[in-house]
Protein backbone atom coordinates (compact mmCIF):
# COMPACT_ATOMS: atom_id res chain seq x y z
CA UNK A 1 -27.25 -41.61 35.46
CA UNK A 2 -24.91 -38.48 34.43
CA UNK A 3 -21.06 -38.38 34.92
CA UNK A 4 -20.84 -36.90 38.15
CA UNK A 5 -19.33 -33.54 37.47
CA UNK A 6 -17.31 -30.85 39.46
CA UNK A 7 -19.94 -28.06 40.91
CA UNK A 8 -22.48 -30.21 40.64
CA UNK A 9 -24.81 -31.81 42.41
CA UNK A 10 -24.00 -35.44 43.02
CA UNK A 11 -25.23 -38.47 45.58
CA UNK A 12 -24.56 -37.34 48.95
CA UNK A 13 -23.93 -33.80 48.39
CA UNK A 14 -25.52 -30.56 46.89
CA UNK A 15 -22.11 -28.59 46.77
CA UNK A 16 -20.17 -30.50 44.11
CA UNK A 17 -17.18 -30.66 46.19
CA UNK A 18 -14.72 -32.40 44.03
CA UNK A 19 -13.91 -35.26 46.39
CA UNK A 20 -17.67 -35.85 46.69
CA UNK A 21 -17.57 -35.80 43.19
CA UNK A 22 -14.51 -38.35 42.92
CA UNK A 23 -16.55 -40.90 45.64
CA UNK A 24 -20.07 -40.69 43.85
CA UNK A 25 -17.78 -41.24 40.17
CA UNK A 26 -15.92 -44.11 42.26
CA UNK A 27 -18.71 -45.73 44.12
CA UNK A 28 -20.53 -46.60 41.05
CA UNK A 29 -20.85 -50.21 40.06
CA UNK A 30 -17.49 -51.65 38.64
CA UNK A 31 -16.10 -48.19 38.62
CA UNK A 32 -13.15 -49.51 40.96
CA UNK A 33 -13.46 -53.15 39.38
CA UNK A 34 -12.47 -50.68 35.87
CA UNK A 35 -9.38 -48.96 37.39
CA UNK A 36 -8.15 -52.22 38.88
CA UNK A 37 -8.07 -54.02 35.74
CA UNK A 38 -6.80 -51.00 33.81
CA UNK A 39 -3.96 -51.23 36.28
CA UNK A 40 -1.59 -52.91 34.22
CA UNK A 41 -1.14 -52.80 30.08
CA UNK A 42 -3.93 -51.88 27.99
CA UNK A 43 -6.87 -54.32 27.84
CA UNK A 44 -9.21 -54.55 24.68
CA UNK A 45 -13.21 -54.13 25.57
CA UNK A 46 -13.42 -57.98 25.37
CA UNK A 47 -10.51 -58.74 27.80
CA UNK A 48 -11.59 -56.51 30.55
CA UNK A 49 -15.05 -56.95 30.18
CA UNK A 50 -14.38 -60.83 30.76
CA UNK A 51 -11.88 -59.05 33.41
CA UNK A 52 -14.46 -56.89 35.05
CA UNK A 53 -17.45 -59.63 35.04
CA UNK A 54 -19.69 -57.60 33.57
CA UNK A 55 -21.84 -56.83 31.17
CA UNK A 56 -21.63 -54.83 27.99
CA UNK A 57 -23.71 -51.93 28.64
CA UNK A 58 -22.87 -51.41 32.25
CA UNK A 59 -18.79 -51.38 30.93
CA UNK A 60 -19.88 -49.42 28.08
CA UNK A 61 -21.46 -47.15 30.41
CA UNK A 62 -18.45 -46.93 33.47
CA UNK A 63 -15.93 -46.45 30.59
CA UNK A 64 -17.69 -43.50 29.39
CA UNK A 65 -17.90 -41.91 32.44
CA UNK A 66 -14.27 -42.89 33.44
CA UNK A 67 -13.41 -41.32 30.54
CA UNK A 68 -15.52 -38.11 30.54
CA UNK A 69 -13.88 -37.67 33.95
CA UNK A 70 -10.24 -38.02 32.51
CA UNK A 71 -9.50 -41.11 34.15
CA UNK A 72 -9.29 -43.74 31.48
CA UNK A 73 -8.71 -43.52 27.59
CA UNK A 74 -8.69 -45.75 24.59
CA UNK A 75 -5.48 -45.95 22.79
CA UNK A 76 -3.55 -48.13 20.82
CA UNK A 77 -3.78 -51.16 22.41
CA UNK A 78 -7.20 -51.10 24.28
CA UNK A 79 -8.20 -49.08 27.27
CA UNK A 80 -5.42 -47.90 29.34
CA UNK A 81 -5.70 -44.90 32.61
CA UNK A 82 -4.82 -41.88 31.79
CA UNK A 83 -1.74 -40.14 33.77
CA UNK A 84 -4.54 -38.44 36.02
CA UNK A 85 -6.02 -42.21 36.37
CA UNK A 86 -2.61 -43.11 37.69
CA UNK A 87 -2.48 -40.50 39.88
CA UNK A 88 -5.69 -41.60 41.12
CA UNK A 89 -4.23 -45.61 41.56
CA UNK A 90 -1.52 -43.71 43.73
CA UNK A 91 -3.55 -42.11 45.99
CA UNK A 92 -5.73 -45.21 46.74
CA UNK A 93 -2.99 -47.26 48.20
CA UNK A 94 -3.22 -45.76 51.27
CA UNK A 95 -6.55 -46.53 51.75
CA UNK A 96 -5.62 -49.89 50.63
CA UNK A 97 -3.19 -50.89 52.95
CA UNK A 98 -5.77 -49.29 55.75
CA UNK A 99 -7.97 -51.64 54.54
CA UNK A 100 -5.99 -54.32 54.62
CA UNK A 101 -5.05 -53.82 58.26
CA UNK A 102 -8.67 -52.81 58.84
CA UNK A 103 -9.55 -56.29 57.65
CA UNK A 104 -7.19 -58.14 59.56
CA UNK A 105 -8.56 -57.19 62.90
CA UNK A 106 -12.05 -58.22 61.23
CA UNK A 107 -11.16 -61.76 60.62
């Protein structure tokens, strides 16, 4: 699978439309799982594949993508997100706490 791209085509939608871009990118196995983890400091490969539960290839292969798409990088350190990858946290609280409350009334 390519790194969904911007003007693209991408699951669920011929136009590219960046936010269809961002869900396809963010729907992908442990995509989220990555972000979460990356959360906090830096983690090496080892700690947040142990972290994510996964294996190597599929982190080897959500951390190039996440990366392609600005999201994550590897510094000093280990793998850390990116100020855009931050951004990204930010604007996912809201569905969060939605979620949250969502779930509540499912329980």
């Amino acid at each position: 699978m390519t790194t969904p791209r911007i003007g693209q085509p991408v699951r669920g939608s011929t136009t590219g439309r960046p936010l269809m871009v961002a869900l396809d990118l963010l729907g992908r196995r442990t995509a989220l799982r990555v972000l979460w983890e990356l959360r906090g400091d830096p983690l090496t490969f080892r700690a947040l594949q142990d972290a994510c539960e996964t294996n190597t290839r599929l982190l080897n292969t959500r951390l190039a993508e996440l990366r392609e798409a600005g999201l994550v990088e590897h510094a000093e350190g280990g793998y850390r997100l990116t100020d855009e990858g931050r951004r990204l946290s930010e604007a996912l609280k809201p569905l969060a706490d939605w979620a949250e409350k969502w779930g509540d009334g499912k329980r």
